[in-house]
C-alpha atoms as a PDB file:
ATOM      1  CA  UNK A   1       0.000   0.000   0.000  1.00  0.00           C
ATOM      2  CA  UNK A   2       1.396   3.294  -0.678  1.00  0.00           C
ATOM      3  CA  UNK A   3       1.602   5.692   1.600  1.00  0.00           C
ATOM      4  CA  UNK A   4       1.543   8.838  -0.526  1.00  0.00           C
ATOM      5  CA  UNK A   5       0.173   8.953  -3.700  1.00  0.00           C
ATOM      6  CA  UNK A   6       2.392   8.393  -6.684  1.00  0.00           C
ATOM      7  CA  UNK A   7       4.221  10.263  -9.261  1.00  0.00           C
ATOM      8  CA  UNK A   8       5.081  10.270 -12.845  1.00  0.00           C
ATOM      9  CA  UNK A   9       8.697   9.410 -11.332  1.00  0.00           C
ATOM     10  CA  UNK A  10       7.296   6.782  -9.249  1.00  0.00           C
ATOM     11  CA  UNK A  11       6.121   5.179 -12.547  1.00  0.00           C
ATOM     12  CA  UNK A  12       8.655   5.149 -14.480  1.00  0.00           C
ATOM     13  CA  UNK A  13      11.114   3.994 -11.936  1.00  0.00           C
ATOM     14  CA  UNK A  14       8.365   0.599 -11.386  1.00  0.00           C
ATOM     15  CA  UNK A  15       8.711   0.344 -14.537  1.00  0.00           C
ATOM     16  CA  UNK A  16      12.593   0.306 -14.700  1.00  0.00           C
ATOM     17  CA  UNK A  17      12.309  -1.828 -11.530  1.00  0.00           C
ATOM     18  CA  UNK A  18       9.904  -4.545 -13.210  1.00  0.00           C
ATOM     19  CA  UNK A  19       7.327  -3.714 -10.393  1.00  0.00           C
ATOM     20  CA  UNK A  20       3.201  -3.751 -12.059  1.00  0.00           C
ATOM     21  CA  UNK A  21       1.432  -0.851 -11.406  1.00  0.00           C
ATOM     22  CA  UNK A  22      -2.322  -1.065 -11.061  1.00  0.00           C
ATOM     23  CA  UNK A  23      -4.912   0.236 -12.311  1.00  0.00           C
ATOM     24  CA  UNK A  24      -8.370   0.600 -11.962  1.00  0.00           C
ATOM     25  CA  UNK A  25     -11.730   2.541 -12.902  1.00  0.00           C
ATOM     26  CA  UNK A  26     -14.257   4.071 -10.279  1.00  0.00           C
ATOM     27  CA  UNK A  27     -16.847   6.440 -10.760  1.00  0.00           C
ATOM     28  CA  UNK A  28     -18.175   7.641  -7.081  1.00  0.00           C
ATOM     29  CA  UNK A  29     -16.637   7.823  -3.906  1.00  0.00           C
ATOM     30  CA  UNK A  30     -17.441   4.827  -2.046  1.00  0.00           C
ATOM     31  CA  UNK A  31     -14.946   2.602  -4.750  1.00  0.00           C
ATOM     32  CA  UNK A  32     -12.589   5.111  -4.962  1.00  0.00           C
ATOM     33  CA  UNK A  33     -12.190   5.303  -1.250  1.00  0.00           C
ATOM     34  CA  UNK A  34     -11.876   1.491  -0.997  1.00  0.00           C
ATOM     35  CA  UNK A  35      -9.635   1.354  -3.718  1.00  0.00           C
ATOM     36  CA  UNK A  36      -7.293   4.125  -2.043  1.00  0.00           C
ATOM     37  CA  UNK A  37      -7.408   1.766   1.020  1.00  0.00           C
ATOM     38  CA  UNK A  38      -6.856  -1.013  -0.780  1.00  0.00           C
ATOM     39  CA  UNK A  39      -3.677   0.686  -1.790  1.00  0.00           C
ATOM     40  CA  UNK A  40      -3.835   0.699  -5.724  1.00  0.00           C
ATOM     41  CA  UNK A  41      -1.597   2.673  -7.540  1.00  0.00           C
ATOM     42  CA  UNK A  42      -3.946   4.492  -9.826  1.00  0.00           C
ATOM     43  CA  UNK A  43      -7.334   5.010 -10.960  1.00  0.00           C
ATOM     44  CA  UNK A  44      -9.308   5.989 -14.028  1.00  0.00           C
ATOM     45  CA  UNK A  45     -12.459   8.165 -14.093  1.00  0.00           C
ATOM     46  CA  UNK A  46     -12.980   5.775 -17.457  1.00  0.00           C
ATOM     47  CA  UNK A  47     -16.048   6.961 -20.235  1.00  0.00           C
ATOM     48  CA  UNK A  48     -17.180   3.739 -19.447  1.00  0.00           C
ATOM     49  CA  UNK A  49     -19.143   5.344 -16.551  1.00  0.00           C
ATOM     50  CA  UNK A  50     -21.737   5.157 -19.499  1.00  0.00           C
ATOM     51  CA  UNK A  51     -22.842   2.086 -18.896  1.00  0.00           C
ATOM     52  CA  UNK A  52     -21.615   1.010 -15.596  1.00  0.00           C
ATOM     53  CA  UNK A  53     -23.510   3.532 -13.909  1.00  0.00           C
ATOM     54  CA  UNK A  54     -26.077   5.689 -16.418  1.00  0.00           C
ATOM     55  CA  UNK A  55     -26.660   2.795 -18.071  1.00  0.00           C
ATOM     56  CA  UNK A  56     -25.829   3.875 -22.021  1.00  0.00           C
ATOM     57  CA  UNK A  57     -25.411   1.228 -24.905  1.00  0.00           C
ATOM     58  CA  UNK A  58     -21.387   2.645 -25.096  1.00  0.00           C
ATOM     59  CA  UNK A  59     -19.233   5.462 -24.235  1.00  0.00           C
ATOM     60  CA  UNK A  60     -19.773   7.978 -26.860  1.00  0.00           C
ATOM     61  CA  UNK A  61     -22.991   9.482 -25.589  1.00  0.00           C
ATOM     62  CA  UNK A  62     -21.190  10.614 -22.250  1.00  0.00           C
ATOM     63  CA  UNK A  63     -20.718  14.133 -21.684  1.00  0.00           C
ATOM     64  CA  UNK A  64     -17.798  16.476 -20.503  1.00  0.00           C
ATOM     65  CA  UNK A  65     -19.990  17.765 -17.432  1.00  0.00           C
ATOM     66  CA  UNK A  66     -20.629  14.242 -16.325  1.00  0.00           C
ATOM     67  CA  UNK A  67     -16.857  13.091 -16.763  1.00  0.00           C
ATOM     68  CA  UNK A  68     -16.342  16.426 -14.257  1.00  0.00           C
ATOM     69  CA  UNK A  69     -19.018  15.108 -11.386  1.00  0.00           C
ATOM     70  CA  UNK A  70     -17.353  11.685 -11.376  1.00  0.00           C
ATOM     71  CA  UNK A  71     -14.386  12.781 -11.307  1.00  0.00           C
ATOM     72  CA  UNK A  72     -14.569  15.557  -8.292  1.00  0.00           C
ATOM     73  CA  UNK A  73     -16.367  12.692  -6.605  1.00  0.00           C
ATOM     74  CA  UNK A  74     -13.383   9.913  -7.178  1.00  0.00           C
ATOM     75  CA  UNK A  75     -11.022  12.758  -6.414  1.00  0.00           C
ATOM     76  CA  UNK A  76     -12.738  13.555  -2.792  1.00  0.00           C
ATOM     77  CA  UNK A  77     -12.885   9.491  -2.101  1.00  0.00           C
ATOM     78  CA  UNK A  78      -8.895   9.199  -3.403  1.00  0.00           C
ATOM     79  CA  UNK A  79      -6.901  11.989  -2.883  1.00  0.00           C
ATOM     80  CA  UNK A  80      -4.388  10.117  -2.505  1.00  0.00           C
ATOM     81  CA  UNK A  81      -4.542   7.888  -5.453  1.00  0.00           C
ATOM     82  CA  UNK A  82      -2.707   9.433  -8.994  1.00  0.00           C
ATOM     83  CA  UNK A  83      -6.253   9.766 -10.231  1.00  0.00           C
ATOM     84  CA  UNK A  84      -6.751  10.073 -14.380  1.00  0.00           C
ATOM     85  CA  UNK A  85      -9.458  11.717 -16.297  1.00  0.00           C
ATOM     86  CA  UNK A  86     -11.114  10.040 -19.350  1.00  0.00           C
ATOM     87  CA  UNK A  87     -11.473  12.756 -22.437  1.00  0.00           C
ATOM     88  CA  UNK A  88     -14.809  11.392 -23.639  1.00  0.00           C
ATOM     89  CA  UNK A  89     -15.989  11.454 -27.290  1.00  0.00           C
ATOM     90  CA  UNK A  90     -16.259  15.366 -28.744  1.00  0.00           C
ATOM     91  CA  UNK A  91     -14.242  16.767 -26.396  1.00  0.00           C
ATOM     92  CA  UNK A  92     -10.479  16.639 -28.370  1.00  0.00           C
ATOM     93  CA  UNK A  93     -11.765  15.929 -31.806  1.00  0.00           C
ATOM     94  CA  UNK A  94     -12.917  19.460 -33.329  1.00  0.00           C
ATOM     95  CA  UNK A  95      -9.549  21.304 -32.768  1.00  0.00           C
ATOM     96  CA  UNK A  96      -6.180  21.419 -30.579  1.00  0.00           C
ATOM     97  CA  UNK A  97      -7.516  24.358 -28.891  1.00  0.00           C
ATOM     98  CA  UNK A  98     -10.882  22.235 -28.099  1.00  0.00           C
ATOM     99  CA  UNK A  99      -8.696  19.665 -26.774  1.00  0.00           C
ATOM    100  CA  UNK A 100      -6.727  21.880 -24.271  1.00  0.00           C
ATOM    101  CA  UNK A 101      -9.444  24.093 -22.786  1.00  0.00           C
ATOM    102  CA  UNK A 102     -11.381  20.255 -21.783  1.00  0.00           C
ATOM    103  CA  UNK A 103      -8.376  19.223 -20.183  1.00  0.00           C
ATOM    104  CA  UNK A 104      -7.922  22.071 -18.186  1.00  0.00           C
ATOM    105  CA  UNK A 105     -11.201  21.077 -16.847  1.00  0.00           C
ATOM    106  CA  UNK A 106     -10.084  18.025 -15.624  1.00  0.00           C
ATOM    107  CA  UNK A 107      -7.250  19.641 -13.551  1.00  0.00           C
ATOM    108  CA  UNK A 108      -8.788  22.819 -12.602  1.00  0.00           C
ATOM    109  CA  UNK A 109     -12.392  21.882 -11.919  1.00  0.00           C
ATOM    110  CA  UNK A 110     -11.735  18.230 -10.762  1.00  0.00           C
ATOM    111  CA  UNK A 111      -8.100  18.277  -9.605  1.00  0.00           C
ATOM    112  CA  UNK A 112      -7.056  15.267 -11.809  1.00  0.00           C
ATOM    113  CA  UNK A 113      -3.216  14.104 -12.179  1.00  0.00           C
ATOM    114  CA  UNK A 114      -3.475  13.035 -15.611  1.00  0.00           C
ATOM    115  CA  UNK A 115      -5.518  12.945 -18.561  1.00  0.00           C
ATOM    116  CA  UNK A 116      -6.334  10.111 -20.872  1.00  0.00           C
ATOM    117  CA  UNK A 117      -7.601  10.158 -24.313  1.00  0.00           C
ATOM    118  CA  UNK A 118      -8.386   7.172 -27.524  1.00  0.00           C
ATOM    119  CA  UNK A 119      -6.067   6.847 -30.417  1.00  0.00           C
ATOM    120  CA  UNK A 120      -2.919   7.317 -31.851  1.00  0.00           C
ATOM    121  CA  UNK A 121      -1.320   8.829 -35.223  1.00  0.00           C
ATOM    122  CA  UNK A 122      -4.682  10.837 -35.535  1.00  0.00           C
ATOM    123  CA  UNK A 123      -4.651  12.501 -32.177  1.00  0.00           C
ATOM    124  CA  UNK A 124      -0.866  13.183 -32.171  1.00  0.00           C
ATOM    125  CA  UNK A 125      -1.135  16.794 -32.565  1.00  0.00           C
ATOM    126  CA  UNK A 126      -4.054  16.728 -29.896  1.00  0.00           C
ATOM    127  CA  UNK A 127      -1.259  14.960 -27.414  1.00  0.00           C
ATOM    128  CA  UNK A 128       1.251  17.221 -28.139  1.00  0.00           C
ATOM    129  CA  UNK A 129      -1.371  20.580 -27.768  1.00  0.00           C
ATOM    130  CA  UNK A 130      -2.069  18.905 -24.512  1.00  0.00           C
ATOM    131  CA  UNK A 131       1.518  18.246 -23.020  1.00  0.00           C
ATOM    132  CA  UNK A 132       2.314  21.519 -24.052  1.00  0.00           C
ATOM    133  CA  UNK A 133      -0.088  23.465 -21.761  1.00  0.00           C
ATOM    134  CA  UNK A 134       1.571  21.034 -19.118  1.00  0.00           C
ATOM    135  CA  UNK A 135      -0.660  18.397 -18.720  1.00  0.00           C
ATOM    136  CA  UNK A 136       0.296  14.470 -18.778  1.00  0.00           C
ATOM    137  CA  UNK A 137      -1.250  13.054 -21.249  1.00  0.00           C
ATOM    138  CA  UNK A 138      -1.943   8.496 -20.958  1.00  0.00           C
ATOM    139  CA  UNK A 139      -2.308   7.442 -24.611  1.00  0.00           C
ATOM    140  CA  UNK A 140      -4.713   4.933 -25.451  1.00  0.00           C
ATOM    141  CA  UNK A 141      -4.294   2.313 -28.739  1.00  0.00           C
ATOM    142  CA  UNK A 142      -5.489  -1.094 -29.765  1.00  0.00           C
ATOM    143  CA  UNK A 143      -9.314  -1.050 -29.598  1.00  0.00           C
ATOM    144  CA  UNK A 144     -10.358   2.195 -28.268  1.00  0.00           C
ATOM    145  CA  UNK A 145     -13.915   1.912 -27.764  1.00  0.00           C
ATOM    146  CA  UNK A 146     -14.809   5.713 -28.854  1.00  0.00           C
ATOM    147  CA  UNK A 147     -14.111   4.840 -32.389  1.00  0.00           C
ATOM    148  CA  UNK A 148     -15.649   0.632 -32.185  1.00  0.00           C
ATOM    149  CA  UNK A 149     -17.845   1.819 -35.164  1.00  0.00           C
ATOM    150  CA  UNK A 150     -15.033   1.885 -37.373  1.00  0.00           C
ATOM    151  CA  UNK A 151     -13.011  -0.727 -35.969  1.00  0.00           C
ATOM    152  CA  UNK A 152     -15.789  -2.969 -37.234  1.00  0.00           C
ATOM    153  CA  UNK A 153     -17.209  -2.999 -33.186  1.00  0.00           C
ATOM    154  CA  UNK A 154     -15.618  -4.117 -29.771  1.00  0.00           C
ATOM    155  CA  UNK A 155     -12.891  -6.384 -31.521  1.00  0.00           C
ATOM    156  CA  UNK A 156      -9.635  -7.008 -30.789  1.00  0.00           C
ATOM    157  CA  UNK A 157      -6.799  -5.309 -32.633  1.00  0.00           C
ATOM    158  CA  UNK A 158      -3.489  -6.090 -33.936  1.00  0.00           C
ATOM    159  CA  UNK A 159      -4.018  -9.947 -34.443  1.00  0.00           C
ATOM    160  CA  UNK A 160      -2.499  -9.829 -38.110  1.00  0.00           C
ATOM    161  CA  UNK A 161       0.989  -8.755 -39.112  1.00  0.00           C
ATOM    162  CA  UNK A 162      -0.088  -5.368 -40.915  1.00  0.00           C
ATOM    163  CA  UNK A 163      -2.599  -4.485 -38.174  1.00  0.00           C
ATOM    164  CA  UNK A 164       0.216  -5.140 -35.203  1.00  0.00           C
ATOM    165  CA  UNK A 165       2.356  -2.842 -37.346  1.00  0.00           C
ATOM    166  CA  UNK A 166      -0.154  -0.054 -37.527  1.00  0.00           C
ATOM    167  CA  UNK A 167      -0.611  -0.483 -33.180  1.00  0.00           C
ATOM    168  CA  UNK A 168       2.990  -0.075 -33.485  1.00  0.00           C
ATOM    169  CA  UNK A 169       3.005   2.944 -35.378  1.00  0.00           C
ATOM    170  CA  UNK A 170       0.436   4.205 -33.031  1.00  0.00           C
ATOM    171  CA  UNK A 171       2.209   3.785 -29.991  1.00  0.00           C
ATOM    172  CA  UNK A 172       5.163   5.202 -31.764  1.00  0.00           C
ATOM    173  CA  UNK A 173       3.196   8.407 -32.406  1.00  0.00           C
ATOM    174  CA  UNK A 174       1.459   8.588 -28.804  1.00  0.00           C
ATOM    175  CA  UNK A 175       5.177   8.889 -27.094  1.00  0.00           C
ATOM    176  CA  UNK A 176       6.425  11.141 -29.796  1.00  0.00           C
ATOM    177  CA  UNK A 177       3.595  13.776 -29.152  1.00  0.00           C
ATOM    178  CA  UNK A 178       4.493  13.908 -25.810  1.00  0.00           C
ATOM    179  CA  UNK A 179       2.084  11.279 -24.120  1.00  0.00           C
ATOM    180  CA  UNK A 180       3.804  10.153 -20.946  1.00  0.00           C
ATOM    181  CA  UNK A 181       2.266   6.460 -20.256  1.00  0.00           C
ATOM    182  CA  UNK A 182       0.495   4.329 -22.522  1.00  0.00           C
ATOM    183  CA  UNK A 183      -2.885   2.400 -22.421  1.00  0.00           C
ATOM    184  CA  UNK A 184      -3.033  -1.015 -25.263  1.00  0.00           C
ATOM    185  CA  UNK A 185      -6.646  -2.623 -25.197  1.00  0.00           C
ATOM    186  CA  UNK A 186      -7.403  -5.980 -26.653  1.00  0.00           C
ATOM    187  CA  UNK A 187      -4.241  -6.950 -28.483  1.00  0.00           C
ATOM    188  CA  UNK A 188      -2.598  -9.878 -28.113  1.00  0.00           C
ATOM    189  CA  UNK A 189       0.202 -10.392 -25.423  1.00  0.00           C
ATOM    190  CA  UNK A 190       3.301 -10.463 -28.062  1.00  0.00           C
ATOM    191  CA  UNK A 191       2.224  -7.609 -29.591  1.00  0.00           C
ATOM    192  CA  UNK A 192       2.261  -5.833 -26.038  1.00  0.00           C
ATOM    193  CA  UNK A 193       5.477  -7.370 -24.758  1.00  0.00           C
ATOM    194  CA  UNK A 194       6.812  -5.615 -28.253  1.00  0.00           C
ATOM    195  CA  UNK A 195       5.303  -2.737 -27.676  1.00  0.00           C
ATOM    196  CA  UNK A 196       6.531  -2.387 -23.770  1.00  0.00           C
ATOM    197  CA  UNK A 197      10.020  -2.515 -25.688  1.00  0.00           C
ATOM    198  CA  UNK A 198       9.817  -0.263 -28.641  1.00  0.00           C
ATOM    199  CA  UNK A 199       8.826   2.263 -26.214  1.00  0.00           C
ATOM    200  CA  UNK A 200      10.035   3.871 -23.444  1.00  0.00           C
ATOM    201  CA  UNK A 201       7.440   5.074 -21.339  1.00  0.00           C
ATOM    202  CA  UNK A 202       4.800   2.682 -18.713  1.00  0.00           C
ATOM    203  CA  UNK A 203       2.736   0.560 -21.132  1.00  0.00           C
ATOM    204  CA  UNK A 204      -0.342  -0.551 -19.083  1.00  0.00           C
ATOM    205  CA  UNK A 205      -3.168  -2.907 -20.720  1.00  0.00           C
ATOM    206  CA  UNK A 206      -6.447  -4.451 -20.244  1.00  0.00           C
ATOM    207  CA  UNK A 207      -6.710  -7.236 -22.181  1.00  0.00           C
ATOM    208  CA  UNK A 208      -3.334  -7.009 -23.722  1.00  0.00           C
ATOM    209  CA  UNK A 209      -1.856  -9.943 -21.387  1.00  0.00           C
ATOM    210  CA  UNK A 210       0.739 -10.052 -18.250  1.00  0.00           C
ATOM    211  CA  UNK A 211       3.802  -8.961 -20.494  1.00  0.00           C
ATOM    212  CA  UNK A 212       3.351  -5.117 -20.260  1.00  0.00           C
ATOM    213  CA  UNK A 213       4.055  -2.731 -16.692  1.00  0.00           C
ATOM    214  CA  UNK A 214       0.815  -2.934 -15.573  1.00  0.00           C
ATOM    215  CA  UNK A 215      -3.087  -3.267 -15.913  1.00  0.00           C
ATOM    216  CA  UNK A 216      -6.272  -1.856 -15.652  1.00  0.00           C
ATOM    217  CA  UNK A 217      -9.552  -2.907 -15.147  1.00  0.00           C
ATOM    218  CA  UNK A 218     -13.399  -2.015 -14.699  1.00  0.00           C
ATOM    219  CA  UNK A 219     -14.523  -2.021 -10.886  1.00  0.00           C
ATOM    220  CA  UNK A 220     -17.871  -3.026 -12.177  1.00  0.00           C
ATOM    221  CA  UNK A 221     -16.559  -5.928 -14.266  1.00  0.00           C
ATOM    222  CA  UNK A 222     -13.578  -7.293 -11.484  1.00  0.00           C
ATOM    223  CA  UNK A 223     -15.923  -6.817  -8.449  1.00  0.00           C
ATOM    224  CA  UNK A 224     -18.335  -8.723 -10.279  1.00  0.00           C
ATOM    225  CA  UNK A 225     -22.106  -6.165 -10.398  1.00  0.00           C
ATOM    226  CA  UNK A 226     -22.345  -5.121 -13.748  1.00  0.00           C
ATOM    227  CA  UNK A 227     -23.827  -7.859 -15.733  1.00  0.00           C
ATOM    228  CA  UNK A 228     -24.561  -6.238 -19.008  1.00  0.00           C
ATOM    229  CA  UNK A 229     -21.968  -8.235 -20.816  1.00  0.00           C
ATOM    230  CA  UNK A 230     -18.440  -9.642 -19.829  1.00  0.00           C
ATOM    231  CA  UNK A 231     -15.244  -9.530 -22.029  1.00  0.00           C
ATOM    232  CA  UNK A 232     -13.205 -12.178 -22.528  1.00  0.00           C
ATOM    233  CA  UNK A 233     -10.745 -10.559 -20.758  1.00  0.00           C
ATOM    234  CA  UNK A 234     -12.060 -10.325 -17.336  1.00  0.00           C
ATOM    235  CA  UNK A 235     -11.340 -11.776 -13.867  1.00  0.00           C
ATOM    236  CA  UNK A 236     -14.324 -11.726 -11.682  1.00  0.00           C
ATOM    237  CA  UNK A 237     -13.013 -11.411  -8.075  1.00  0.00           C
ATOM    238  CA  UNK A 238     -16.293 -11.220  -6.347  1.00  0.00           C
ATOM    239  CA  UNK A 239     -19.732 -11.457  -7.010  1.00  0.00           C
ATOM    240  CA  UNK A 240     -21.188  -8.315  -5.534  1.00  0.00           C
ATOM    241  CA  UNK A 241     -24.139  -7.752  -7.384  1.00  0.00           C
ATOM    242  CA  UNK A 242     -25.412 -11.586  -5.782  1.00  0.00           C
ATOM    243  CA  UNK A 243     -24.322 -10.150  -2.289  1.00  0.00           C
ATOM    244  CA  UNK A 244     -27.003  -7.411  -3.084  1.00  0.00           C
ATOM    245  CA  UNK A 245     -29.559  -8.899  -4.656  1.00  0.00           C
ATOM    246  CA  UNK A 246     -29.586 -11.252  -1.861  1.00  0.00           C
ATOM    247  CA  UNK A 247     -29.753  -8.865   0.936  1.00  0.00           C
ATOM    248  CA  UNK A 248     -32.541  -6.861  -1.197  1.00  0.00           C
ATOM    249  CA  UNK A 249     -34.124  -9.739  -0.885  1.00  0.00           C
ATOM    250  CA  UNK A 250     -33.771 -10.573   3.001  1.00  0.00           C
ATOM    251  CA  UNK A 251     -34.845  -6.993   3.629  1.00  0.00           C
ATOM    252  CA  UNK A 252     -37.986  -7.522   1.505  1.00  0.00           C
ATOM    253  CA  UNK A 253     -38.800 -10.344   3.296  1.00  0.00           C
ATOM    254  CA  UNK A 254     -38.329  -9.294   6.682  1.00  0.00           C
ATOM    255  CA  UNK A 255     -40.141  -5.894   5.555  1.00  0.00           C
ATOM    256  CA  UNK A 256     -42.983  -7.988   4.776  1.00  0.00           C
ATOM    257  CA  UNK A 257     -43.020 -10.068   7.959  1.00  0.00           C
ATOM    258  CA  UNK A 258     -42.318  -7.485  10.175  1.00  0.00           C
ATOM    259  CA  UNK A 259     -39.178  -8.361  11.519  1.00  0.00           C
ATOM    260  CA  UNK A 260     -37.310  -5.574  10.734  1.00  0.00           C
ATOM    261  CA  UNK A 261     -37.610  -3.190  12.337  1.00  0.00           C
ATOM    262  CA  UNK A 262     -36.865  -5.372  15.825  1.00  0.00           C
ATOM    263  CA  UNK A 263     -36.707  -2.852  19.027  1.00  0.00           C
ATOM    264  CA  UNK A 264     -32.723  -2.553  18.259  1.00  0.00           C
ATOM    265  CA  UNK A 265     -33.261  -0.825  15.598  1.00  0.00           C
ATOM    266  CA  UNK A 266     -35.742   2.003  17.470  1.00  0.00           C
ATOM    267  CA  UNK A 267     -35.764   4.523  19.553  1.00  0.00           C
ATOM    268  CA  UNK A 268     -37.521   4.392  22.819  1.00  0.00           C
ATOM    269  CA  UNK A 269     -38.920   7.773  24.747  1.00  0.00           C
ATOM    270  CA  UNK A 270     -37.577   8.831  27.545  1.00  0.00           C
ATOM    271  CA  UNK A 271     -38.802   7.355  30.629  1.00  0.00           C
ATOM    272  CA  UNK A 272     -39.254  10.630  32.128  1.00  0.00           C
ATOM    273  CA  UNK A 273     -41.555  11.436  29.555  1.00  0.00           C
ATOM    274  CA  UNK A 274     -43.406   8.292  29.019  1.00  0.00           C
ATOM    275  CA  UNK A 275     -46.224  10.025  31.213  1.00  0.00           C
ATOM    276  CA  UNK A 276     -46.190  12.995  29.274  1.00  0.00           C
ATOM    277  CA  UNK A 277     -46.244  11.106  26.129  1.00  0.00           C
ATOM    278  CA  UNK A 278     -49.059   9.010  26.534  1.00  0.00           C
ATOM    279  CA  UNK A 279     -51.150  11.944  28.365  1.00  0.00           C
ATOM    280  CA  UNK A 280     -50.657  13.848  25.097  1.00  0.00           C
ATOM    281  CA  UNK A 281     -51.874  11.108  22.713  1.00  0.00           C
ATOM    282  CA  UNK A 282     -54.968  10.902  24.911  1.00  0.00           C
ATOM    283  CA  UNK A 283     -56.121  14.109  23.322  1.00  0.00           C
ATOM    284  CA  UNK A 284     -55.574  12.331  19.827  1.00  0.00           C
ATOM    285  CA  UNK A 285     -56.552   8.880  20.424  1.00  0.00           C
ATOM    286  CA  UNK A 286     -60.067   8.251  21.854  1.00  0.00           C
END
């Protein structure tokens, strides 16, 4: 567990070190203070608050204001977790001046560490407008789900020799502009053990296999209570949406039985007013 959050320097030494650094998304307090005591190294305010918590088909009908509320709230429950913002879609694509003034708003309104944002060759000069005004910048290549349309949907990337060339050339471009870590999604594990070596900042994957500096997941995938779908590349380490429906359903019951609530859960009068009390329901009760 760490007992102050991390730097950029911290990072990069872990990586020189061999040590993982981990990763995770939250979207509200509660997780992000667990996850602070927890100790994880970092976490991500991810677009994919869109359908873990408001429900959305995919990530590309979330909003700049909503990113903001998440991440103030995450910020408040971590603060001291390196805590990253998620540019969602619209808010770098129209112009590098567009892509600045929205990530000042994640470090002046919501006090985020880092940004992240999707793609590579075709964002470069958004990176670079970015790192420029002083702010890290996390790359993101592979499948980036902002852009699944095009990619043919949520498939995985870099499987044949001339697509694994053009994650390459991504990556390439991300460092180059100025990004300062790296995020590969859904690309197979030789492809990100190549990639960890062609560059030289923190490559960090979710689905992209053990052979990078560290990974990332969903909280609401890993902790096991959102059900919508679940990739391939997931790990369920509990099953917390069971654990509630369960107890929704013991309350419901007991609710309907009367047994809750049992006298510990009341609060009596005061015996030196239990006179007084039922004296003064006398003129309301006949």
């Amino acid at each position: 567990m760490s007992a102050k959050k991390l730097t950029l320097s911290n990072f990069y030494e872990m990586k020189s070190q061999g040590k993982k650094i981990t990763w995770i998304t939250a979207y509200d307090y509660p997780i992000a203070s667990l996850s602070q005591q927890a100790g994880i190294d970092m976490i991500l305010v991810g677009d994919s608050l869109g359908m873990v918590v408001y429900g959305y088909e995919g990530t590309v009908g979330v909003t700049m204001d909503e990113c903001i509320i998440h991440c103030k709230a995450v910020r408040r429950g971590a603060p001291d977790v390196f805590v990253v913002g998620d540019m969602p879609f619209g808010s770098y694509h129209a112009s590098d001046a567009d892509a600045v003034n929205n990530a000042v708003r994640f470090v002046k309104e919501a006090g985020m560490d880092a940004i992240k944002l999707e793609g590579g060759i075709r964002v470069a000069s958004k990176i670079s407008a970015i790192a420029d005004a002083g702010i890290v910048v996390i790359g993101h290549v592979g499948l980036t789900p902002q852009s699944s349309a095009a990619l043919g949907g949520f498939k995985a990337q870099g499987r044949t020799a001339e697509s694994a060339e053009a994650v390459i050339a991504d990556s390439i471009a991300v460092e180059k502009a100025g990004a300062r870590m790296l995020l590969v999604e859904a690309i197979p594990p030789e492809l990100a053990g190549a990639i960890r070596n062609i560059v030289k900042i923190p490559v960090l994957g979710i689905g992209a296999g053990a052979d990078i500096d560290g990974q990332v997941m969903i909280c609401g995938d890993i902790l096991g209570y959102f059900e919508a779908f679940t990739p391939k590349f997931v790990k369920k380490y509990a099953n917390v949406a069971k654990i509630i429906v369960d107890a929704l359903k013991e309350y419901i019951d007991d609710v309907q039985q009367s047994k809750f609530p049992a006298p510990e859960h009341t609060y009596s009068i005061m015996p030196e007013e239990v006179q007084k009390f039922e004296k003064m329901l006398k003129k309301y009760i006949k």
